[in-house]
C-alpha atoms as a PDB file:
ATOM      1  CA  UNK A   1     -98.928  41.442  24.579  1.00  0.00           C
ATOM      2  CA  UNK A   2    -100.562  38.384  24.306  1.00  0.00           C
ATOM      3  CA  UNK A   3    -103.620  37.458  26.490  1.00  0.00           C
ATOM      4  CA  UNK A   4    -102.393  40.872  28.091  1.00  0.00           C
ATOM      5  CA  UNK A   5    -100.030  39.097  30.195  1.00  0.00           C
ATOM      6  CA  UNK A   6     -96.346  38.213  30.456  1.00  0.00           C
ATOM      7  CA  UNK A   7     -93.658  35.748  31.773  1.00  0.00           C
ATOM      8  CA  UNK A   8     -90.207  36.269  32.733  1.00  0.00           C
ATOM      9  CA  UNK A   9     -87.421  35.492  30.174  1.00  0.00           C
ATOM     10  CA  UNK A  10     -86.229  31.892  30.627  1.00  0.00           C
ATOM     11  CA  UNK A  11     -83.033  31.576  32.275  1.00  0.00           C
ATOM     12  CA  UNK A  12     -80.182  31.093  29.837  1.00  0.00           C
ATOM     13  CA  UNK A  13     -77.770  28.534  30.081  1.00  0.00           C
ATOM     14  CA  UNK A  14     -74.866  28.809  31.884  1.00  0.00           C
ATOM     15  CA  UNK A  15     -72.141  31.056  30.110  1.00  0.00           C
ATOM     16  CA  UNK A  16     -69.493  29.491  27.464  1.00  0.00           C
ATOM     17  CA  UNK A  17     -71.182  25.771  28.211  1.00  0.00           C
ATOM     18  CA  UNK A  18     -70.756  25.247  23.942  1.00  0.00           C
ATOM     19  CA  UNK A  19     -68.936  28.533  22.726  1.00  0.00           C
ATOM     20  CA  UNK A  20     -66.761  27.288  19.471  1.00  0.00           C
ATOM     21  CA  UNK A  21     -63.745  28.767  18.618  1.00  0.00           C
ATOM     22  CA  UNK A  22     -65.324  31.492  16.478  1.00  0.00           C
ATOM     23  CA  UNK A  23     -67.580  32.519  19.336  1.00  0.00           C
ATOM     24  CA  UNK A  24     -64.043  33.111  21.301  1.00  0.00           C
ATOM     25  CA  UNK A  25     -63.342  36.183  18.760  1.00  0.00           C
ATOM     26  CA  UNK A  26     -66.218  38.289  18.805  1.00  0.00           C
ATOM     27  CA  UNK A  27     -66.698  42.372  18.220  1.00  0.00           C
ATOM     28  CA  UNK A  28     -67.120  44.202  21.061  1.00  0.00           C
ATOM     29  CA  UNK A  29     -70.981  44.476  19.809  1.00  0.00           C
ATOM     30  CA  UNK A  30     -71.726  40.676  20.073  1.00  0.00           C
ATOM     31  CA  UNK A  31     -69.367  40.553  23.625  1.00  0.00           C
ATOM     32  CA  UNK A  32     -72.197  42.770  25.487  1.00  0.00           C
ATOM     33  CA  UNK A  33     -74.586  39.971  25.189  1.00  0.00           C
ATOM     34  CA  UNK A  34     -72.043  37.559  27.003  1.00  0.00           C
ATOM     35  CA  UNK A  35     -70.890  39.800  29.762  1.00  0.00           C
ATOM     36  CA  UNK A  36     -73.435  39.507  31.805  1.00  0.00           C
ATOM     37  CA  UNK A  37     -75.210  37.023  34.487  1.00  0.00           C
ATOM     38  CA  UNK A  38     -77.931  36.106  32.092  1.00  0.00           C
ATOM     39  CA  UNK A  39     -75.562  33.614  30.240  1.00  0.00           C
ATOM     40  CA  UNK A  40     -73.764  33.849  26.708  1.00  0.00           C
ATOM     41  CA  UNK A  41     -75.053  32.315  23.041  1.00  0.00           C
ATOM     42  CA  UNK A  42     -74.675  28.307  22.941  1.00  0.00           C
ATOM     43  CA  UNK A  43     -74.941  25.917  20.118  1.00  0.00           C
ATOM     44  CA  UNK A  44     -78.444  25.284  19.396  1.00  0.00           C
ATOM     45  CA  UNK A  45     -79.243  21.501  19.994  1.00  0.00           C
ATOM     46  CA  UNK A  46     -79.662  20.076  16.185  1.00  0.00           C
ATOM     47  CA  UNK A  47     -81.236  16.825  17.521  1.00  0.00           C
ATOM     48  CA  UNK A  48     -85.025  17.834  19.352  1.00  0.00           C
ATOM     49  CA  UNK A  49     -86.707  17.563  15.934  1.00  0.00           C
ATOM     50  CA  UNK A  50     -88.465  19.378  13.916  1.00  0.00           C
ATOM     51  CA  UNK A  51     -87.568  23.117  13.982  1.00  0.00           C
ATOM     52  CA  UNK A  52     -90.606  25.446  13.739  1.00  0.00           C
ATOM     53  CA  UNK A  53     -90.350  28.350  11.520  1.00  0.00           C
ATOM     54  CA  UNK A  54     -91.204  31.779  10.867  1.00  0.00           C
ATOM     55  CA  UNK A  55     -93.246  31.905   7.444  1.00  0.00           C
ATOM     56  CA  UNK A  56     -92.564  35.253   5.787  1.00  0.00           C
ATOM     57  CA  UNK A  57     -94.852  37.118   3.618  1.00  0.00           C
ATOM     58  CA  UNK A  58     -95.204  38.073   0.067  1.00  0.00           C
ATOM     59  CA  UNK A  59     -92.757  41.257   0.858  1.00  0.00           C
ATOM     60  CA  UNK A  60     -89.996  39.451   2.677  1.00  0.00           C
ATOM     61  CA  UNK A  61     -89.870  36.104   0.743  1.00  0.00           C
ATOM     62  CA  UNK A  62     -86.484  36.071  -1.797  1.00  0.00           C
ATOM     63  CA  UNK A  63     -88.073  35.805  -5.219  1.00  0.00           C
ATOM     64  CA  UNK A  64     -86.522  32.998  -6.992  1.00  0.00           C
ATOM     65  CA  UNK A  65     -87.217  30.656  -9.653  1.00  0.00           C
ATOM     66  CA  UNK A  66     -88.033  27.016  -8.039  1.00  0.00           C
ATOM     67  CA  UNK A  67     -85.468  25.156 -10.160  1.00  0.00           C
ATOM     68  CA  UNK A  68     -81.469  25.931  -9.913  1.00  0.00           C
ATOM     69  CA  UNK A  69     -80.719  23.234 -12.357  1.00  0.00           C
ATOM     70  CA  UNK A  70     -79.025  25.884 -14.831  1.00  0.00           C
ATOM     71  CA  UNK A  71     -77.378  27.632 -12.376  1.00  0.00           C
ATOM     72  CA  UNK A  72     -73.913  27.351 -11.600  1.00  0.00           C
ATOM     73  CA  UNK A  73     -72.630  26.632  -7.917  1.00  0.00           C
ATOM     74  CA  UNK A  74     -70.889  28.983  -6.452  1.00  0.00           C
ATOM     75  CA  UNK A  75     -68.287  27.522  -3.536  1.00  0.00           C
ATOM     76  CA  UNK A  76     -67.907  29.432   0.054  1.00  0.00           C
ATOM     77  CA  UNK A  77     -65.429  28.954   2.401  1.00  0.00           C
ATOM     78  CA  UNK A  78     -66.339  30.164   5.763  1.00  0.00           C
ATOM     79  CA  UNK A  79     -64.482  30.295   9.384  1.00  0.00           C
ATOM     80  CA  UNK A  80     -60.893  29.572  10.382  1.00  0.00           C
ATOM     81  CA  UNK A  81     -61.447  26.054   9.101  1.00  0.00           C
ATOM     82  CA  UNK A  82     -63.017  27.049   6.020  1.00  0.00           C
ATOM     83  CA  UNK A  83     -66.408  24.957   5.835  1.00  0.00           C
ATOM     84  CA  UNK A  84     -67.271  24.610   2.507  1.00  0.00           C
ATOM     85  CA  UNK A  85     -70.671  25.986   1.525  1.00  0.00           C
ATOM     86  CA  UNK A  86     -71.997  25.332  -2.467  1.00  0.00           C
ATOM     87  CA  UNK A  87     -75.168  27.731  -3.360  1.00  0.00           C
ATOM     88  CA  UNK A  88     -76.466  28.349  -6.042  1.00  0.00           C
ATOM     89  CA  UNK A  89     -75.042  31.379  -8.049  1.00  0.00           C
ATOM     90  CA  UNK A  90     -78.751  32.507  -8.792  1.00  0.00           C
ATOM     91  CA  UNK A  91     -79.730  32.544  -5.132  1.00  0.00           C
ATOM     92  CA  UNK A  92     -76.917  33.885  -3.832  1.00  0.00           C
ATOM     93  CA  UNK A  93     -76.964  36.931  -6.173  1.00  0.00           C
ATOM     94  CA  UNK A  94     -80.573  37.805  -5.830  1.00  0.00           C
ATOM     95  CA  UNK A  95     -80.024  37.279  -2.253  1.00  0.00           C
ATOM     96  CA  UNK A  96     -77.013  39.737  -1.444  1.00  0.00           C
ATOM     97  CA  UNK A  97     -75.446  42.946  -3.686  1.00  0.00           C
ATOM     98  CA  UNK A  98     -72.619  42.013  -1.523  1.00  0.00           C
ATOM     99  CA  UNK A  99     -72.340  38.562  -3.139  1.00  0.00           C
ATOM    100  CA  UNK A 100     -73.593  40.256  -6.302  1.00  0.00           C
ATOM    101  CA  UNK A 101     -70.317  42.452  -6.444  1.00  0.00           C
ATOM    102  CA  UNK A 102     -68.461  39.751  -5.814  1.00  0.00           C
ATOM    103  CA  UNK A 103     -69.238  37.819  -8.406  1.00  0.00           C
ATOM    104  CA  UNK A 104     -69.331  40.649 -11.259  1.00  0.00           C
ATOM    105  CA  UNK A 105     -67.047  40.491 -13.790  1.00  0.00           C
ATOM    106  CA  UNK A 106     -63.705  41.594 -12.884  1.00  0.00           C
ATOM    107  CA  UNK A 107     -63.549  39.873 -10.061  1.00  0.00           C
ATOM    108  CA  UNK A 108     -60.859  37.220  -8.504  1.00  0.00           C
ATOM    109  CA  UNK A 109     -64.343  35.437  -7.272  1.00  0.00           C
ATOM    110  CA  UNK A 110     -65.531  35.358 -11.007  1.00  0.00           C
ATOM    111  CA  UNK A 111     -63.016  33.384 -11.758  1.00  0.00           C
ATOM    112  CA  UNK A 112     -62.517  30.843  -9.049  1.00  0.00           C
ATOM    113  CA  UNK A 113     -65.883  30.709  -8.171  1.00  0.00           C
ATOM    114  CA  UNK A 114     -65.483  30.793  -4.647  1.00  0.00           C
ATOM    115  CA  UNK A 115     -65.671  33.554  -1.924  1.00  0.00           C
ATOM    116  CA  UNK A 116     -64.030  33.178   1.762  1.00  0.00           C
ATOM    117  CA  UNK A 117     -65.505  34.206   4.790  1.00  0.00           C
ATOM    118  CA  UNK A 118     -62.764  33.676   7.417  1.00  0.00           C
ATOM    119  CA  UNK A 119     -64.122  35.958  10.100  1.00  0.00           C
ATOM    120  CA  UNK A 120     -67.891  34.628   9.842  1.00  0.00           C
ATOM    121  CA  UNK A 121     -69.509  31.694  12.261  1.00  0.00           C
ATOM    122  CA  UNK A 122     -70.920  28.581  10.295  1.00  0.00           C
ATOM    123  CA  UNK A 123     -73.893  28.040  12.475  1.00  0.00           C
ATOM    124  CA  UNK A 124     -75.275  32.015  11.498  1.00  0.00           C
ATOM    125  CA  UNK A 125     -74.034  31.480   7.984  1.00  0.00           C
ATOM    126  CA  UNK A 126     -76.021  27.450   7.979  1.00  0.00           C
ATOM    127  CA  UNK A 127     -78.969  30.027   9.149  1.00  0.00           C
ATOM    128  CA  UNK A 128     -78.381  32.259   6.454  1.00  0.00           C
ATOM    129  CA  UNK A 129     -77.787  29.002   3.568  1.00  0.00           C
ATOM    130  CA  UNK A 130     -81.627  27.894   4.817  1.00  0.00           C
ATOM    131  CA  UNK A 131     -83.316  30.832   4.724  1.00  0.00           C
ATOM    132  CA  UNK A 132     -82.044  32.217   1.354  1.00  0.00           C
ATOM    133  CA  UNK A 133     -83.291  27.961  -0.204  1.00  0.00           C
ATOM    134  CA  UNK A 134     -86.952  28.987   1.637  1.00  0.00           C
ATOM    135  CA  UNK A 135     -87.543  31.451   3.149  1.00  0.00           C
ATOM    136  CA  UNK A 136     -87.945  30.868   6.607  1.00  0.00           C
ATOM    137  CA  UNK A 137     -86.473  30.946  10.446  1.00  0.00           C
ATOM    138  CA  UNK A 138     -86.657  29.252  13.241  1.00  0.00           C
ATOM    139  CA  UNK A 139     -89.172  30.515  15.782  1.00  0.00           C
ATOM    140  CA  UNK A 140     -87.599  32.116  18.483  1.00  0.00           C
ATOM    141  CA  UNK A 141     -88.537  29.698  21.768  1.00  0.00           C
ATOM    142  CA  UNK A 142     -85.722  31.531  24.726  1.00  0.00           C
ATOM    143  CA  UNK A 143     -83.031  33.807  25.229  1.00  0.00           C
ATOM    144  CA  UNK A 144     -80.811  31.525  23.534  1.00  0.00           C
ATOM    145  CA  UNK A 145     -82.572  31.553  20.195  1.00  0.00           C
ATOM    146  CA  UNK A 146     -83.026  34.913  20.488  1.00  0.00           C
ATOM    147  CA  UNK A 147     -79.189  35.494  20.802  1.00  0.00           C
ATOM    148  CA  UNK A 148     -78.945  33.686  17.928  1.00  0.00           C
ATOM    149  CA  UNK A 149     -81.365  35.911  15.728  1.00  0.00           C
ATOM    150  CA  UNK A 150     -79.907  38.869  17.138  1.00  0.00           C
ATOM    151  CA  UNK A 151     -76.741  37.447  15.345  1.00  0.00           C
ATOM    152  CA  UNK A 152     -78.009  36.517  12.153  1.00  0.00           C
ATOM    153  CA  UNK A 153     -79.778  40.147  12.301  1.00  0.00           C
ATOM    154  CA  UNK A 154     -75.843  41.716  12.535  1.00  0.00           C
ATOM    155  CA  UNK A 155     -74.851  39.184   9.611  1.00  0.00           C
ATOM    156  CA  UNK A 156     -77.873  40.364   7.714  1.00  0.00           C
ATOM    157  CA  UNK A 157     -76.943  44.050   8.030  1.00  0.00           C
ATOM    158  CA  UNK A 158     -73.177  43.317   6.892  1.00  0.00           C
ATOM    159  CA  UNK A 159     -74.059  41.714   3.665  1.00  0.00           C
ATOM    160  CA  UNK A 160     -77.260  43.819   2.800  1.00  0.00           C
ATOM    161  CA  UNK A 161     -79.961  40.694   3.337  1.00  0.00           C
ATOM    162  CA  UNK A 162     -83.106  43.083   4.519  1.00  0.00           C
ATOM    163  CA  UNK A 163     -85.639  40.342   3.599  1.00  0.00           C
ATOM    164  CA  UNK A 164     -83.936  38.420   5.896  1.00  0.00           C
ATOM    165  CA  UNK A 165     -83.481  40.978   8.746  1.00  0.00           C
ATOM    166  CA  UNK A 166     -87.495  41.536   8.259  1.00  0.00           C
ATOM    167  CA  UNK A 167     -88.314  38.173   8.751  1.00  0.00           C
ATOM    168  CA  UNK A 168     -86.238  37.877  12.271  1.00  0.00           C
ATOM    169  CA  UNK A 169     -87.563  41.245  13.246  1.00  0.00           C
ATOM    170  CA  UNK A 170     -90.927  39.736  13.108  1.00  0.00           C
ATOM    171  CA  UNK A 171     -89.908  36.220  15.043  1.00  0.00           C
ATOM    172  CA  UNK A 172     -88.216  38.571  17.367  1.00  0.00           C
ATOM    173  CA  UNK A 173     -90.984  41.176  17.864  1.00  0.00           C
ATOM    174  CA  UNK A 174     -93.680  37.700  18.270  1.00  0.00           C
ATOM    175  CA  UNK A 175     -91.576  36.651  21.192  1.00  0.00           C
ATOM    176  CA  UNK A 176     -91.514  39.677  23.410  1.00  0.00           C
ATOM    177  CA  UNK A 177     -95.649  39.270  22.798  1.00  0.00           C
ATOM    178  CA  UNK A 178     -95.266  36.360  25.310  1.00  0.00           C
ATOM    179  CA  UNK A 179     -91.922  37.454  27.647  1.00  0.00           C
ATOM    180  CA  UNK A 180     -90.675  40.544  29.064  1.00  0.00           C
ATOM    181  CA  UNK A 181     -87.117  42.487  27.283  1.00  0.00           C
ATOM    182  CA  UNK A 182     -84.138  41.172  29.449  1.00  0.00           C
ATOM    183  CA  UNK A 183     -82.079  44.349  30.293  1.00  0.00           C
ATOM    184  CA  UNK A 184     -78.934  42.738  29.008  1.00  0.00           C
ATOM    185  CA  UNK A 185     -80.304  43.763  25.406  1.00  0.00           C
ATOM    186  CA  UNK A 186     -80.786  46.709  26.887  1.00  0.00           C
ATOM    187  CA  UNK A 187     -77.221  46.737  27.240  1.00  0.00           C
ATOM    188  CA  UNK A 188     -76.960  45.765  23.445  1.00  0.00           C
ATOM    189  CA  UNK A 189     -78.889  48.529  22.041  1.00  0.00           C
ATOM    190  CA  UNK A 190     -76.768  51.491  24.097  1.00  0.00           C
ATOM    191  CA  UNK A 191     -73.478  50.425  23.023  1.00  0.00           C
ATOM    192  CA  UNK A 192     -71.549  52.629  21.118  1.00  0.00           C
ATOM    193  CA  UNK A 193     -71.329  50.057  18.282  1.00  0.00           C
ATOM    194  CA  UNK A 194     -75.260  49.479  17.923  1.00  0.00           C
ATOM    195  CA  UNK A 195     -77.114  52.411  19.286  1.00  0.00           C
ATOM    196  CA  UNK A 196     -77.324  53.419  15.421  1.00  0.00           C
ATOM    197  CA  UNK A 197     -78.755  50.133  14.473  1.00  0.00           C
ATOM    198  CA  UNK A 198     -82.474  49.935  13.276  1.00  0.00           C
ATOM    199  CA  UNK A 199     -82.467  46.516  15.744  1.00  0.00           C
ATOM    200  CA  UNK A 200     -81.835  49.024  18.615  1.00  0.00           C
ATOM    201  CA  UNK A 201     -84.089  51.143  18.011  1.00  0.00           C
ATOM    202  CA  UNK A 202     -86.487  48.229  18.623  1.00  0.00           C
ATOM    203  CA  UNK A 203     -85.303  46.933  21.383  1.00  0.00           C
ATOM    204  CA  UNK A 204     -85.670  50.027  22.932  1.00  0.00           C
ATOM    205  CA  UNK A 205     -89.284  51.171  21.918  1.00  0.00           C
ATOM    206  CA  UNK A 206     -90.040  47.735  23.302  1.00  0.00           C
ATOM    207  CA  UNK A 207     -88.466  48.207  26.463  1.00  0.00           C
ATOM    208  CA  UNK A 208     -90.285  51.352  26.731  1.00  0.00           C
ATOM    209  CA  UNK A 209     -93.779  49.983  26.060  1.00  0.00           C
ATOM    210  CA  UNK A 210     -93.050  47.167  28.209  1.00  0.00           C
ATOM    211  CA  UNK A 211     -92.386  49.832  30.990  1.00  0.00           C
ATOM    212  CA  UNK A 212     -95.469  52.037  30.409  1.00  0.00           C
ATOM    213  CA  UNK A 213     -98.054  48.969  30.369  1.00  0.00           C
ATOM    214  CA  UNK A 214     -96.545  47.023  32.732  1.00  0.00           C
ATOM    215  CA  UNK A 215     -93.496  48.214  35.310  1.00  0.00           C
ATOM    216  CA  UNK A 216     -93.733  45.760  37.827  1.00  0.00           C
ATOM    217  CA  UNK A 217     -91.497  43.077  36.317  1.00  0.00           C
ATOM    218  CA  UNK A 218     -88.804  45.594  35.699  1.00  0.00           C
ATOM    219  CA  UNK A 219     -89.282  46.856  39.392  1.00  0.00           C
ATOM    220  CA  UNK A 220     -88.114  43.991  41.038  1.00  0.00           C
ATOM    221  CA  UNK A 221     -85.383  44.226  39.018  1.00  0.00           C
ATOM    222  CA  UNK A 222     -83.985  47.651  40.666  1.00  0.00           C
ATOM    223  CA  UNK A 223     -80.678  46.894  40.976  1.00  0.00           C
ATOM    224  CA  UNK A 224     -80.417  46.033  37.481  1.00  0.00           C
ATOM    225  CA  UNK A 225     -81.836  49.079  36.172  1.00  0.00           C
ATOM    226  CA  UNK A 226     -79.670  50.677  38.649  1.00  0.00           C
ATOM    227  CA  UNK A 227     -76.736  49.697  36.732  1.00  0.00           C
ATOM    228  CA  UNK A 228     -78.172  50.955  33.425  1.00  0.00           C
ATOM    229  CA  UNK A 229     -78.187  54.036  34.910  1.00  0.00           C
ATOM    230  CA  UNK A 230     -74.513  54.143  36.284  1.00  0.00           C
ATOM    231  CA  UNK A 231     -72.614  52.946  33.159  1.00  0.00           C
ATOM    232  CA  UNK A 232     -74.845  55.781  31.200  1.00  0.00           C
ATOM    233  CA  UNK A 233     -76.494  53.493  29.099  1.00  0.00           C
ATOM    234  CA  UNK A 234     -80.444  54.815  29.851  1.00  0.00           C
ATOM    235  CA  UNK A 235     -80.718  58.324  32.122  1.00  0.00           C
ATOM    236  CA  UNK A 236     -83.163  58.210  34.930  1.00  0.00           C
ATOM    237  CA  UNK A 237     -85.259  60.558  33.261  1.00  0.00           C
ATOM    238  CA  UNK A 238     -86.105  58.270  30.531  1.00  0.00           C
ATOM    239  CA  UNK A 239     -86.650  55.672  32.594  1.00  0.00           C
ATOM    240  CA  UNK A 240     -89.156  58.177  34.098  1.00  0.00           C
ATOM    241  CA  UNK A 241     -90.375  58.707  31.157  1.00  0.00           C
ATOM    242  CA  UNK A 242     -90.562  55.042  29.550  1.00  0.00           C
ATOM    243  CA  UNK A 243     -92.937  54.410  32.713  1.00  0.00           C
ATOM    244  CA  UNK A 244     -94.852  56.672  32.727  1.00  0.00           C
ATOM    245  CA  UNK A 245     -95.961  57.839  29.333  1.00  0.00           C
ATOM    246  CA  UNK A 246     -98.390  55.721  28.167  1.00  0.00           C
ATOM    247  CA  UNK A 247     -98.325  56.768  24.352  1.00  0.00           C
ATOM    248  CA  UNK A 248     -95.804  54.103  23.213  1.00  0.00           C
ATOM    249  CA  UNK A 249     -96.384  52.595  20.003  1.00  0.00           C
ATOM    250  CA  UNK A 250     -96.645  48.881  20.268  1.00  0.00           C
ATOM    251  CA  UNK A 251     -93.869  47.429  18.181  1.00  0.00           C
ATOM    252  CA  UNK A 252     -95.969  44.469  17.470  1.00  0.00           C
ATOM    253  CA  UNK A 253     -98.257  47.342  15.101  1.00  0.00           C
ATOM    254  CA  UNK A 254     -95.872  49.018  13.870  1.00  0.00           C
ATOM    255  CA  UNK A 255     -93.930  46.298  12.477  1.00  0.00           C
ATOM    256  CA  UNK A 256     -92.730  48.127   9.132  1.00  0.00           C
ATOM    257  CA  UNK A 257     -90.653  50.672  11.063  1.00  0.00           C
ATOM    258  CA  UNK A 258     -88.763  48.831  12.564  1.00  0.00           C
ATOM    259  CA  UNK A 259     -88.101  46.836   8.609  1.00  0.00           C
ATOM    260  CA  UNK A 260     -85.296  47.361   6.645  1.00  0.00           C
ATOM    261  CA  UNK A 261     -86.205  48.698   2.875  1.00  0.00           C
ATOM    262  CA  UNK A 262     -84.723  50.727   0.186  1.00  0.00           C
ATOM    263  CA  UNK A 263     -85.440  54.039  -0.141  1.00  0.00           C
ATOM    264  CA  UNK A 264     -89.175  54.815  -0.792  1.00  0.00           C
ATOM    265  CA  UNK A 265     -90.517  51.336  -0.104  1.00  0.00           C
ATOM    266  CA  UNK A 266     -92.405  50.167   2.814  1.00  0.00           C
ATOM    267  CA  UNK A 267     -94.318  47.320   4.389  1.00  0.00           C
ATOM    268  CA  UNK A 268     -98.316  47.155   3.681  1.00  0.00           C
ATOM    269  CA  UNK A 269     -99.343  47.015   7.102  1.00  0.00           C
ATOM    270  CA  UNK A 270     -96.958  50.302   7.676  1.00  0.00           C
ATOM    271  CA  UNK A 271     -99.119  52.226  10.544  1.00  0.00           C
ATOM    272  CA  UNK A 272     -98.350  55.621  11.781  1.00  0.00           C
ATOM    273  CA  UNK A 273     -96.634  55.767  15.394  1.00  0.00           C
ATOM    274  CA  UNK A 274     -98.405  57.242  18.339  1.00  0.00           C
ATOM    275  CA  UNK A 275     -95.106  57.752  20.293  1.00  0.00           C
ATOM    276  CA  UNK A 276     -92.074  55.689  19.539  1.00  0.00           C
ATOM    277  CA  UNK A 277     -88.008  56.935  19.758  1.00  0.00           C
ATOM    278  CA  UNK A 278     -86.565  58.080  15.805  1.00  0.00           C
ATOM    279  CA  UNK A 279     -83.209  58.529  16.387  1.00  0.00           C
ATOM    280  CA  UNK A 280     -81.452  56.770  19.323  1.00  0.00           C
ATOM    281  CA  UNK A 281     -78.636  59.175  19.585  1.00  0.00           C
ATOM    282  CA  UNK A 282     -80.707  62.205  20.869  1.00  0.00           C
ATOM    283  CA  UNK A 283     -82.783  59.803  23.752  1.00  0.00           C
ATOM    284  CA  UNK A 284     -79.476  59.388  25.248  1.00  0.00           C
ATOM    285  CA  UNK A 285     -78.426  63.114  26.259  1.00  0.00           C
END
């Protein structure tokens, strides 16, 4: 942690102040966030200037050629009210093999040159647009942007963007250096929907570090962790044992596990773990 010391997680704001109507339809995964005290994802505010970024390295930067001019445009229509998105076919295919398949030959989207995304949110897709033109996102400065990474991370996994999920792992991992886990992702991880998600997994080797170097915050939270413990999402016994087992692994070094690669490839600064969970479904018996 940085400095070796902590603050609380800023107080969200208050819950459906700036929900749009795709935020009213969500999976049952993104509803756990919302269901609690701690507030539910608003609208970032586009107008308090410049955004600061995340700059990826060398291993989770999209490699692309810095002129598009002979590429064609590829149109994508996404929400209920179809926004109209134009990227460049180059980018987009490097970017995704979803968007790749798509646009193989054979396809209705060959030949239109246009793909629809009815169920997906335009301000995680506008996040997605950026990123894939350069690389970066936003530094994570609450709970609120960090709801918001969490979602791009779940739009990420669906269309097979790991250079992007690496690059909000990292912003994600850098905040919890400067604030404590609040439970409610807690709650996240140990859903049946994403307790088999490589996010989880981090959220919950970071609650457990959190716990074994310093308990206190998450003691005057009782009743809260109470509740974990009634709806079966943690046992008491790992509770016991996140506090009290000071081998955790530091998420913060051991970046590259928590990174999404394909098979055989890995991050440079990959470490070996002292003590960190590998599969979430056997810490929950």
């Amino acid at each position: 942690m940085a400095n070796g010391t902590l603050i609380s997680p800023p107080v969200p704001t208050n819950p459906g102040e700036s929900a749009s109507e795709d935020d009213e339809e969500m999976s049952t995964s993104e509803q756990e966030m919302d269901e609690t005290d701690a507030g539910s994802i608003t609208t970032l505010d586009e107008g308090d200037g410049e955004a600061q970024v995340i700059l990826p390295d060398d291993n989770n930067r999209l490699d692309t050629v810095p002129n598009y001019c002979g590429s064609q445009l590829i149109t994508i229509l996404v929400g209920k009210d179809k926004a109209r998105y134009c990227i460049h076919k180059d980018i987009l295919v490097s970017a995704s093999p979803f968007f790749s398949k798509c646009l193989a030959s054979g396809m209705k989207e060959t030949e239109t040159n246009t793909i629809e995304l009815p169920e997906e949110n335009c301000r995680f897709f506008n996040a997605f647009s950026s990123w894939m033109y350069d690389g970066t996102v936003k530094k994570i400065r609450d709970n609120d942007d960090l709801d918001q990474a969490i979602r791009e991370w779940v739009l990420a996994e669906k269309y097979l963007v790991p250079k992007w999920q690496n690059v909000l792992v990292d912003a994600m991992i850098d905040f919890w250096q400067e604030c404590y886990l609040d439970l409610r992702y807690v709650r996240w991880a140990r859903t049946e929907d994403n307790r088999h998600l490589l996010l989880s997994e981090l959220i919950m080797n970071t609650f457990a570090y959190e716990m074994a170097t310093g308990s206190a915050w998450y003691q005057e939270r009782e009743s809260e962790m109470n509740a974990l413990v009634e709806k079966g999402l943690v046992s008491t016994v790992e509770l016991i044992r996140f506090a009290t087992n000071e081998l955790w692994t530091d998420p913060n070094g051991d970046r590259c596990a928590y990174h999404s690669h394909q098979e055989g490839e890995n991050c440079e600064t990959a470490v070996p773990p002292k003590y960190r969970m590998v599969r979430m479904e056997d810490e929950s018996d």
